[in-house]
N, C-alpha and C. Protein backbone atom coordinates (compact mmCIF):
# COMPACT_ATOMS: atom_id res chain seq x y z
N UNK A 1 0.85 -1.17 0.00
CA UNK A 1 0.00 0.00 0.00
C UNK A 1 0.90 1.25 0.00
N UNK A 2 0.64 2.42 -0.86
CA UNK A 2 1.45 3.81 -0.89
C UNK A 2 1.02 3.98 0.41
N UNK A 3 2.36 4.84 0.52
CA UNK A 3 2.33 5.82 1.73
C UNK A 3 1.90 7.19 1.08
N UNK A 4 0.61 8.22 1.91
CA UNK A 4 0.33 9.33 1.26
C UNK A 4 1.34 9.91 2.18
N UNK A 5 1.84 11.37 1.08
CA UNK A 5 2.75 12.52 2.31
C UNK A 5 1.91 13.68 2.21
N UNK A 6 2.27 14.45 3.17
CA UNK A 6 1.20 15.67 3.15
C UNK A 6 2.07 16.34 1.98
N UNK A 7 1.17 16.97 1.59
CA UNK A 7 1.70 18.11 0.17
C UNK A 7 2.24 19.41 1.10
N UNK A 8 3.05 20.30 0.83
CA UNK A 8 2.88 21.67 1.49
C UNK A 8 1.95 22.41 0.69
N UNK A 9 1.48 23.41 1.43
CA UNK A 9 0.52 24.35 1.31
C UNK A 9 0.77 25.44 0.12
N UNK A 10 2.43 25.78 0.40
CA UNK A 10 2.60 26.75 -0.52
C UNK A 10 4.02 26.44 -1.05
N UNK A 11 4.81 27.05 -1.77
CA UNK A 11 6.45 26.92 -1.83
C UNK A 11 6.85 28.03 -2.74
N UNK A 12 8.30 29.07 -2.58
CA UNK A 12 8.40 29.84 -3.49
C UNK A 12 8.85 28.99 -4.71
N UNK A 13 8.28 29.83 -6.03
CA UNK A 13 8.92 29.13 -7.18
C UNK A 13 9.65 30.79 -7.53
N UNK A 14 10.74 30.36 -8.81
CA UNK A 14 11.36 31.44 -9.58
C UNK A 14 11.61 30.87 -10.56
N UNK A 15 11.54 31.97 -11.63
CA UNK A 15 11.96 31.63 -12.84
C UNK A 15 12.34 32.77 -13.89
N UNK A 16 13.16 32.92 -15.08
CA UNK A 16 13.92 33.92 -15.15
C UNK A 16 13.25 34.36 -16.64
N UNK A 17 13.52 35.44 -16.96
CA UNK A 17 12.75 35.94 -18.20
C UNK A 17 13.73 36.94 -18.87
N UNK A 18 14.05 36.46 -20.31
CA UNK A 18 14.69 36.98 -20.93
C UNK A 18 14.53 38.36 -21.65
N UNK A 19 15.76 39.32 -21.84
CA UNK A 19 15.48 40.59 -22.27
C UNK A 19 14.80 40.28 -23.74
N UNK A 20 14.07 40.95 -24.40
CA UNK A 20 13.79 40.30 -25.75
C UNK A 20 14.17 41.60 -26.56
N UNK A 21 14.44 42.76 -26.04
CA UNK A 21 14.81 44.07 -26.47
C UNK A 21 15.29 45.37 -25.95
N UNK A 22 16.41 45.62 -25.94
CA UNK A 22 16.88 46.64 -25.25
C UNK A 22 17.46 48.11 -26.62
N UNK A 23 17.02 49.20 -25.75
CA UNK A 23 17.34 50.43 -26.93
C UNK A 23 17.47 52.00 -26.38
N UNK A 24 17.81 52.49 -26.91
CA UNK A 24 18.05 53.99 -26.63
C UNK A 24 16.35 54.77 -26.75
N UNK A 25 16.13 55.67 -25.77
CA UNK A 25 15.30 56.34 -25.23
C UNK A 25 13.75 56.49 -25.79
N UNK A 26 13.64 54.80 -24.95
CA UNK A 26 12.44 54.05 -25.45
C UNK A 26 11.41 55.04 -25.29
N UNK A 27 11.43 56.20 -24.64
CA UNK A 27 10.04 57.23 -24.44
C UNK A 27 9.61 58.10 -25.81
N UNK A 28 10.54 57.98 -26.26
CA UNK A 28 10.78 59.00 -27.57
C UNK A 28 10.86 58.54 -29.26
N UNK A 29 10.72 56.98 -29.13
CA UNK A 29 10.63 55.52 -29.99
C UNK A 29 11.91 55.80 -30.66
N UNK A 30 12.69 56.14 -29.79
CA UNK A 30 14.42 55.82 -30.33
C UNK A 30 14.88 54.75 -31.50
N UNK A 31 15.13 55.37 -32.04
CA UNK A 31 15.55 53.99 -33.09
C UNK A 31 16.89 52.88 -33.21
N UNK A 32 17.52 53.36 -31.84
CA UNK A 32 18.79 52.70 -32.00
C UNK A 32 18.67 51.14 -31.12
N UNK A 33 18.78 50.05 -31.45
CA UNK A 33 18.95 49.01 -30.73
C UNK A 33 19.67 48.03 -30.60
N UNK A 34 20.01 47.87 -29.39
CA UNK A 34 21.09 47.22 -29.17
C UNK A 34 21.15 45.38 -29.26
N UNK A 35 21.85 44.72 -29.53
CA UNK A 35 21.82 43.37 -29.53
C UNK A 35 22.66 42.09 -28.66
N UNK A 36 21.58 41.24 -28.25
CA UNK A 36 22.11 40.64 -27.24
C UNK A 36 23.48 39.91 -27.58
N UNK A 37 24.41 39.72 -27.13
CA UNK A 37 25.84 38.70 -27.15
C UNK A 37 25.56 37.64 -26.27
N UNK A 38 26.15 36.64 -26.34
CA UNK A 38 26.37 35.65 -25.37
C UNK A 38 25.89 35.79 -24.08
N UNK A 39 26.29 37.15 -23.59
CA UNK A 39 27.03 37.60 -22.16
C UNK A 39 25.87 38.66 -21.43
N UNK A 40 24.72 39.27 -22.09
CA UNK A 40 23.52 39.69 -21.98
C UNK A 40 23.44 40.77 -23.43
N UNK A 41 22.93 41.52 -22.99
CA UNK A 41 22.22 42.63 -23.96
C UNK A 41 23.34 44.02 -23.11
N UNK A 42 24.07 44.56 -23.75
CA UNK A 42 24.81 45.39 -23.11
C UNK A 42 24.44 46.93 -23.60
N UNK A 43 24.56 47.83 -22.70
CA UNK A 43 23.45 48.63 -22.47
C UNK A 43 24.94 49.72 -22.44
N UNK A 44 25.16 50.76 -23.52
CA UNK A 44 26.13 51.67 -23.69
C UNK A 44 26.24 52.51 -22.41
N UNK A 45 27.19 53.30 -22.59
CA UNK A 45 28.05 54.51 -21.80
C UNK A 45 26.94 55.83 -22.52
N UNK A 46 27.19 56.84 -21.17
CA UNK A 46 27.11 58.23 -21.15
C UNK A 46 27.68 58.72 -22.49
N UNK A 47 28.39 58.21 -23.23
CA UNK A 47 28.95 58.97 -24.53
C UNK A 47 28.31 58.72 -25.53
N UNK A 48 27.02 57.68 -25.67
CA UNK A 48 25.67 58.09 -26.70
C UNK A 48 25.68 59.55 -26.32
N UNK A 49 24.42 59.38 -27.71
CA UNK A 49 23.41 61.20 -27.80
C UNK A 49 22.15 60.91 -26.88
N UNK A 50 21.51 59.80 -26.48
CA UNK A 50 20.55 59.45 -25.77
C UNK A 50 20.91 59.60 -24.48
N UNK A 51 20.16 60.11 -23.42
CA UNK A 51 20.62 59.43 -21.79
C UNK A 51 19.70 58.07 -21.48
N UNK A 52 18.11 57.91 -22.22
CA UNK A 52 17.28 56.85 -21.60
C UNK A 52 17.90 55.83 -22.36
N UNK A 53 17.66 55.01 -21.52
CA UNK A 53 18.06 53.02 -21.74
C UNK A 53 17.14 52.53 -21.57
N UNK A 54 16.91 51.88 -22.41
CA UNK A 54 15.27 50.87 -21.90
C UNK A 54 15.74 49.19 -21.94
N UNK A 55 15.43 48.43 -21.30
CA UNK A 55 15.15 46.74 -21.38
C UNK A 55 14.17 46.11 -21.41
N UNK A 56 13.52 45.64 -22.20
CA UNK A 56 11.70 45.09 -22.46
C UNK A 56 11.86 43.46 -22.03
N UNK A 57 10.64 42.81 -21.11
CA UNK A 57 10.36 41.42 -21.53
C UNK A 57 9.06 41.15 -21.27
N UNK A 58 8.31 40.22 -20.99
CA UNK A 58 7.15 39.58 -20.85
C UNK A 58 6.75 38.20 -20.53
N UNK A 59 6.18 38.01 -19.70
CA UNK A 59 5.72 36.65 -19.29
C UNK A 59 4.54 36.67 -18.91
N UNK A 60 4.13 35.45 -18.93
CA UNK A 60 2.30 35.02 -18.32
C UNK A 60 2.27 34.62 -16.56
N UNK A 61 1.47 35.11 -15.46
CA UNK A 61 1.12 34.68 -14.63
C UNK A 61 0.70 33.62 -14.33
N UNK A 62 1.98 32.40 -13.90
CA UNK A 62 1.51 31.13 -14.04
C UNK A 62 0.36 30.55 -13.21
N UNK A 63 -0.17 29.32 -13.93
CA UNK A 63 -1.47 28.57 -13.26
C UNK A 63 -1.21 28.34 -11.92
N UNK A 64 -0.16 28.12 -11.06
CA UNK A 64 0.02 27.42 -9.72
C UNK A 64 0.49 28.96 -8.66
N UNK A 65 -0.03 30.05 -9.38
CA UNK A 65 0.18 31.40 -8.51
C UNK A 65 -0.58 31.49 -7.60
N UNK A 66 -0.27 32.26 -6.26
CA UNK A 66 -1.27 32.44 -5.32
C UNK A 66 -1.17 33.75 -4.53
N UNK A 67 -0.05 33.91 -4.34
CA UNK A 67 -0.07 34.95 -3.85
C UNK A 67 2.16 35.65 -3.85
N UNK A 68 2.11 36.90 -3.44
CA UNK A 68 3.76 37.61 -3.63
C UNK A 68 4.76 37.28 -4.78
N UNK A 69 4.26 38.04 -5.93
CA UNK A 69 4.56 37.82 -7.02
C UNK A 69 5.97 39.42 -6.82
N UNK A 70 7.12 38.76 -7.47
CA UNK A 70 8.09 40.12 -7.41
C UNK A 70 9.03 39.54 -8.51
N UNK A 71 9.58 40.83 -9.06
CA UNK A 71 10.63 41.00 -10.11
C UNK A 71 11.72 41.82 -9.71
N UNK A 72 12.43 41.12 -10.41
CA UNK A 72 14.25 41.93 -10.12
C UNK A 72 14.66 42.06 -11.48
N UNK A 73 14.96 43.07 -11.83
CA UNK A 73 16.35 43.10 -13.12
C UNK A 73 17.65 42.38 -12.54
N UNK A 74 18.22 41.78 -14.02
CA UNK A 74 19.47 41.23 -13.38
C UNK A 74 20.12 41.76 -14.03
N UNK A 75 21.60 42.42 -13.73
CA UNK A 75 22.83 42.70 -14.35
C UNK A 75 23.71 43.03 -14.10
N UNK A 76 24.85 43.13 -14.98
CA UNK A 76 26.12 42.51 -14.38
C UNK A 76 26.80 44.30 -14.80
N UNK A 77 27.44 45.20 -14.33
CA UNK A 77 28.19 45.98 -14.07
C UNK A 77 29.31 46.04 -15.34
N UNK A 78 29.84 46.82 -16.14
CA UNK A 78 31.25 46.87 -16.57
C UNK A 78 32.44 47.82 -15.43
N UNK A 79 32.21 48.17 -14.88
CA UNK A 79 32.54 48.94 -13.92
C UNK A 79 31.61 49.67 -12.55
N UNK A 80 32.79 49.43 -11.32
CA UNK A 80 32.09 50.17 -10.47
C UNK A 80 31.70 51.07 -10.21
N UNK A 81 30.04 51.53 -9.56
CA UNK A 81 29.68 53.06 -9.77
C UNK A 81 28.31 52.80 -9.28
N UNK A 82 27.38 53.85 -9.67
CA UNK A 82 26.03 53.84 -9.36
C UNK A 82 25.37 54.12 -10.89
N UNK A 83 24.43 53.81 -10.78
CA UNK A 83 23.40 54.02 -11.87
C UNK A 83 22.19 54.29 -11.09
N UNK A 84 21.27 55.43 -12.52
CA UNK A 84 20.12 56.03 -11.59
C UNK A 84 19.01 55.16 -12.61
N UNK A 85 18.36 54.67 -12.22
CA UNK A 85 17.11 53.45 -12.83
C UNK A 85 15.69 53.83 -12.41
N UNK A 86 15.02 53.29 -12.89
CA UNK A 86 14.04 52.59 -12.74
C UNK A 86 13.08 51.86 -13.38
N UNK A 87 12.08 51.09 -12.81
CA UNK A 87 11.37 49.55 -13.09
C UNK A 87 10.22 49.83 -13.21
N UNK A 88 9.39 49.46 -14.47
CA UNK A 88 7.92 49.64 -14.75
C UNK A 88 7.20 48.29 -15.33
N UNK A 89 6.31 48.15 -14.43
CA UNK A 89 5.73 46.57 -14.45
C UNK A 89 3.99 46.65 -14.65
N UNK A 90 4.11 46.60 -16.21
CA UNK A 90 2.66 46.81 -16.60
C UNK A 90 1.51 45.10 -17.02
N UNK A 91 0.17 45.48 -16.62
CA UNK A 91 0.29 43.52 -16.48
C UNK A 91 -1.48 43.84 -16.68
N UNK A 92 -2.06 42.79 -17.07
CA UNK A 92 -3.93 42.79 -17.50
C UNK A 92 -4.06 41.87 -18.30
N UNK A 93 -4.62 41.20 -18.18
CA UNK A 93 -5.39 39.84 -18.51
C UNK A 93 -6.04 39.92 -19.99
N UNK A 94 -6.08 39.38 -20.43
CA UNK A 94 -7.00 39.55 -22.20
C UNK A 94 -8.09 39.87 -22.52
N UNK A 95 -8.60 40.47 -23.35
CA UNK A 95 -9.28 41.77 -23.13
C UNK A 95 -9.53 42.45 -22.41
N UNK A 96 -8.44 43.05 -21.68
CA UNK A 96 -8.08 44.34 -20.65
C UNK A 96 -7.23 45.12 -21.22
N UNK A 97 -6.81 46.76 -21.29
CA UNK A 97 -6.00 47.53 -21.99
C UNK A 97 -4.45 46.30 -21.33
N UNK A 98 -3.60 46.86 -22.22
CA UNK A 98 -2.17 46.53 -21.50
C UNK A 98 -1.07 46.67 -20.58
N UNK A 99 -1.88 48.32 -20.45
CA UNK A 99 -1.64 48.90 -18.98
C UNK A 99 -2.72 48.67 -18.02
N UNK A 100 -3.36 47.98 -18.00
CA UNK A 100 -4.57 47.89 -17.24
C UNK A 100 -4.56 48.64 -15.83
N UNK A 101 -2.81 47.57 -14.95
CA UNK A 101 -2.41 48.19 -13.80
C UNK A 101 -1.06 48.03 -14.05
N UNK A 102 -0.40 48.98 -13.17
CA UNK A 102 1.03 48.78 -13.44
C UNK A 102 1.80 49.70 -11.31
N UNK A 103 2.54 48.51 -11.54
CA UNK A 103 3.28 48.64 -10.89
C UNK A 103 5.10 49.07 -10.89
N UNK A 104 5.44 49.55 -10.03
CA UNK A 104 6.90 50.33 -10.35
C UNK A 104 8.16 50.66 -9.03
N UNK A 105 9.25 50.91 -9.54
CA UNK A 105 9.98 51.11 -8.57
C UNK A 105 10.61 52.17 -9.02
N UNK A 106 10.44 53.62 -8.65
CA UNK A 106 10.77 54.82 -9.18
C UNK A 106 12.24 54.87 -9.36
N UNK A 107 12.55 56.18 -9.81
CA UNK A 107 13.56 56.44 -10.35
C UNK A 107 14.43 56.42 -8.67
N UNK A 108 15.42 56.22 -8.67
CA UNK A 108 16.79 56.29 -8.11
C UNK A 108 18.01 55.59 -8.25
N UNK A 109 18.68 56.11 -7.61
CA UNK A 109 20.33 55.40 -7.76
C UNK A 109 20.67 54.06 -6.46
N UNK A 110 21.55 53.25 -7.36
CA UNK A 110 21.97 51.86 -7.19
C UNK A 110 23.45 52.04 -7.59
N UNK A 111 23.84 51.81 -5.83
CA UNK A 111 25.36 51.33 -6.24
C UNK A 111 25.96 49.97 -6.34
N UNK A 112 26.47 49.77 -7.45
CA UNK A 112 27.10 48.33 -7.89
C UNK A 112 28.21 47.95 -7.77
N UNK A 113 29.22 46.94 -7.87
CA UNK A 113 30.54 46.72 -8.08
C UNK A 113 30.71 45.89 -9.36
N UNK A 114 31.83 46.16 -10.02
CA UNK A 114 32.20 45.83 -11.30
C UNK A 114 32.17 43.98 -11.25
N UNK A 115 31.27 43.69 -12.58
CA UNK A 115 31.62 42.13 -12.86
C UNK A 115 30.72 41.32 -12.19
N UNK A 116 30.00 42.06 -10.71
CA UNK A 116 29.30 40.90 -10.16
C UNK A 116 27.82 40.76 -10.63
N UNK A 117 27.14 39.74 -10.54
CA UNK A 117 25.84 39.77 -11.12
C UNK A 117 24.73 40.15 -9.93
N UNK A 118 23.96 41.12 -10.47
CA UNK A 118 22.82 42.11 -9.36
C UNK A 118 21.87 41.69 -9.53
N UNK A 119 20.75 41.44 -8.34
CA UNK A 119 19.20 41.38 -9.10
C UNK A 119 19.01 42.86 -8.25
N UNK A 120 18.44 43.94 -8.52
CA UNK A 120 18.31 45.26 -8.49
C UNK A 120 16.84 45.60 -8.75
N UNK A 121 16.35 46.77 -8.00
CA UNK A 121 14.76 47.17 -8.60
C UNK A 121 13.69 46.40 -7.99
N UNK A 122 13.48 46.15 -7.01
CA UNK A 122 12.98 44.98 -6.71
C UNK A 122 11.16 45.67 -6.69
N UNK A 123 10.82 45.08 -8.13
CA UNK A 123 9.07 45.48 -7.69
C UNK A 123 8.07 44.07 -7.52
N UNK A 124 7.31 44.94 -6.18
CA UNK A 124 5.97 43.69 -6.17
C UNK A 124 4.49 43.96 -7.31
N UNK A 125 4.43 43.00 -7.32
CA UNK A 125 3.26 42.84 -8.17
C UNK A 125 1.67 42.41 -8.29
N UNK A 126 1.26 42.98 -8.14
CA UNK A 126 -0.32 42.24 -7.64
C UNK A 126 -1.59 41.48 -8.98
N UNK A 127 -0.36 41.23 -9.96
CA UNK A 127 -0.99 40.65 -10.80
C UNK A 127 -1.96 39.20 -10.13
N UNK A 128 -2.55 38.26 -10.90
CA UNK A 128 -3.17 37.60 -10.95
C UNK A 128 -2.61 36.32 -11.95
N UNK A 129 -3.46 35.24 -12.32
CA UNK A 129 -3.21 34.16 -12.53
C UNK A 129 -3.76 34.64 -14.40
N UNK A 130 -2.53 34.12 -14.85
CA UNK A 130 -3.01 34.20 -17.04
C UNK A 130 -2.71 35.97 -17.53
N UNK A 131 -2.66 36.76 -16.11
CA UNK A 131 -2.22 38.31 -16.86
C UNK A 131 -1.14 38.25 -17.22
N UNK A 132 -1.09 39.38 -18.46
CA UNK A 132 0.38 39.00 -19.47
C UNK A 132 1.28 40.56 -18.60
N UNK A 133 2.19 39.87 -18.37
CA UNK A 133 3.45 41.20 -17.72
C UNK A 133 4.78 41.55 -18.50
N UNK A 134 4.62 42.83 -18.67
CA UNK A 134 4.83 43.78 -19.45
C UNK A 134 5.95 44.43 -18.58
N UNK A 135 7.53 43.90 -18.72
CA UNK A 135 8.62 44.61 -17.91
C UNK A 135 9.85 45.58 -18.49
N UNK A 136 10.18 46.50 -17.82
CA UNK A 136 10.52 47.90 -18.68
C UNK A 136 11.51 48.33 -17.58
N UNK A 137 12.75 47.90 -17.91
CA UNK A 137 13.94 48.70 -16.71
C UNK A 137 14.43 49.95 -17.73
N UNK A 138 14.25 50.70 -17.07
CA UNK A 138 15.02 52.31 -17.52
C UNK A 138 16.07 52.87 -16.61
N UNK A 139 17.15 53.66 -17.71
CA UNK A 139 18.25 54.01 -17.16
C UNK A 139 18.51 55.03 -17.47
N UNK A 140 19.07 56.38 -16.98
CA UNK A 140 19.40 57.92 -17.19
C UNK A 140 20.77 57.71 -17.21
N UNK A 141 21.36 57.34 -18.33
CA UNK A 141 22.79 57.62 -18.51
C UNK A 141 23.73 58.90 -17.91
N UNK A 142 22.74 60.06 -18.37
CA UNK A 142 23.43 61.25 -17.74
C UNK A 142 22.71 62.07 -16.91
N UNK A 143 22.19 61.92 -16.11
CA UNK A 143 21.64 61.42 -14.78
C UNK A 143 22.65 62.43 -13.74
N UNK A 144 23.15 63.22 -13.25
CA UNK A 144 23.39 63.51 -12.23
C UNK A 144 24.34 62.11 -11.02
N UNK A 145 23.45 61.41 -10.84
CA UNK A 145 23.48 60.57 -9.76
C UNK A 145 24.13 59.21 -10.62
N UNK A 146 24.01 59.02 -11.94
CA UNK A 146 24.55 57.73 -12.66
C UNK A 146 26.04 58.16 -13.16
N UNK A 147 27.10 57.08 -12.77
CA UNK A 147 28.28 57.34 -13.30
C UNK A 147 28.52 57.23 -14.90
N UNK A 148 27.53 56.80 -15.41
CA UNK A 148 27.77 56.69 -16.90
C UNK A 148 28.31 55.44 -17.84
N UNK A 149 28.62 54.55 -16.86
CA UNK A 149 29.20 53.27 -17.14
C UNK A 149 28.41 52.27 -18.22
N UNK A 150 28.99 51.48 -18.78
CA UNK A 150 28.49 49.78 -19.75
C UNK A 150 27.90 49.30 -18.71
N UNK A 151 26.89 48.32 -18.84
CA UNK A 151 26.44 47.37 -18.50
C UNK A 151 25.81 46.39 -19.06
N UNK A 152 26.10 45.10 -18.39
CA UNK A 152 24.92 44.06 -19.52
C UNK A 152 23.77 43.92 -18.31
N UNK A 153 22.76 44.10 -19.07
CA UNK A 153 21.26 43.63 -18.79
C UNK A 153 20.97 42.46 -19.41
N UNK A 154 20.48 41.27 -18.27
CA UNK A 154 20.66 40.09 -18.45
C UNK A 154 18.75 39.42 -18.92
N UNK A 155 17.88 40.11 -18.26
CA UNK A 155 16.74 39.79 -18.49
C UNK A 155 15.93 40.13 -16.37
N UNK A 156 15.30 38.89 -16.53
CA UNK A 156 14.84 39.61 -14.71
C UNK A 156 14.13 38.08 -14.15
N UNK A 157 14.48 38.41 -12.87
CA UNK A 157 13.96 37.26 -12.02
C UNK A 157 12.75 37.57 -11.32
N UNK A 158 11.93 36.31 -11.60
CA UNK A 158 10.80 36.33 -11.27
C UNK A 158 10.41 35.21 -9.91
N UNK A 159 9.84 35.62 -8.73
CA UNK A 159 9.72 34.91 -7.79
C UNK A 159 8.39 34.81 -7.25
N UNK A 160 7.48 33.59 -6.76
CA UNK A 160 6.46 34.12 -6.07
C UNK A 160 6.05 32.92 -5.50
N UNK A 161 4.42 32.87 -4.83
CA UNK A 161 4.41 31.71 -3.85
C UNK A 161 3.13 30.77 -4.69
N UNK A 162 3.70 29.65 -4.15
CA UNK A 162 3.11 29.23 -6.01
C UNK A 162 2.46 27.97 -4.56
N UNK A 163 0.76 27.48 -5.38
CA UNK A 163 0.05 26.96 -4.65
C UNK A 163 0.34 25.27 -3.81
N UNK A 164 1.08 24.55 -4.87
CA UNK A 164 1.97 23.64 -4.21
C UNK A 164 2.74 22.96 -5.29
């Protein structure tokens, strides 16, 4: 005869979501875009004509969601410094606009060290189960507060408490 085990109730899951497009001053439909290498999607220096950086991806709110859904950008530094960012997390279910609701982690500065890999930006999300999410890291190259540095933008980690 099987032995039954109790199931747990809840457990975090994560899973990672790739950049699918990164470009110069996505507010303004910039036309310059950059292309991923091996190593991520690397995101120029202060010595463009642009200061905004944008990184785009998207994923579905999986079936086994329940509740504390959060995203991180991940990326890796060419040098040490700060960068001034921020994270826009737009998300609505099918036939709902695409901004339906959106969540964010405003603009400020993040200090990094060269080479190591960051998850940074950390926004929560109050999406739901099948809404499509709509993720948008922005960067002010010349920014005051941003040193101006390379970076690769790797895509973003996704974490939440998934039903069992």
């Amino acid at each position: 005869m099987p032995i039954r085990g109790i199931l747990p109730t809840s457990r975090t899951r994560k899973f990672f979501v790739p950049c699918v497009q990164a470009s110069e001053d996505p507010f303004e439909d910039g036309d310059e875009t950059y292309y991923e290498s091996w190593y991520g999607w690397i995101l120029p220096s202060a010595t463009r004509s642009w200061n905004i950086i944008g990184a785009f991806g998207r994923f579905v709110v999986p079936q086994d969601f329940i509740s504390d859904l959060s995203v991180q950008a991940i990326i890796t530094p060419l040098s040490s410094g700060n960068i001034y960012c921020a994270h826009f997390v737009e998300y609505g279910a099918i036939g709902e606009p695409a901004s339906n609701h959106e969540d964010f982690y405003d603009w400020t500065t993040i200090s990094l060290t060269a080479s190591q890999q960051n998850a940074v930006a950390n926004v929560n999300v109050s999406a739901v189960i099948d809404d499509i999410v709509s993720l948008a890291f922005h960067r002010d190259t010349k920014h005051a507060s941003d040193d101006g540095y390379a970076l690769r933008f790797h895509g973003w980690l996704v974490e939440y408490t998934a039903e069992y």
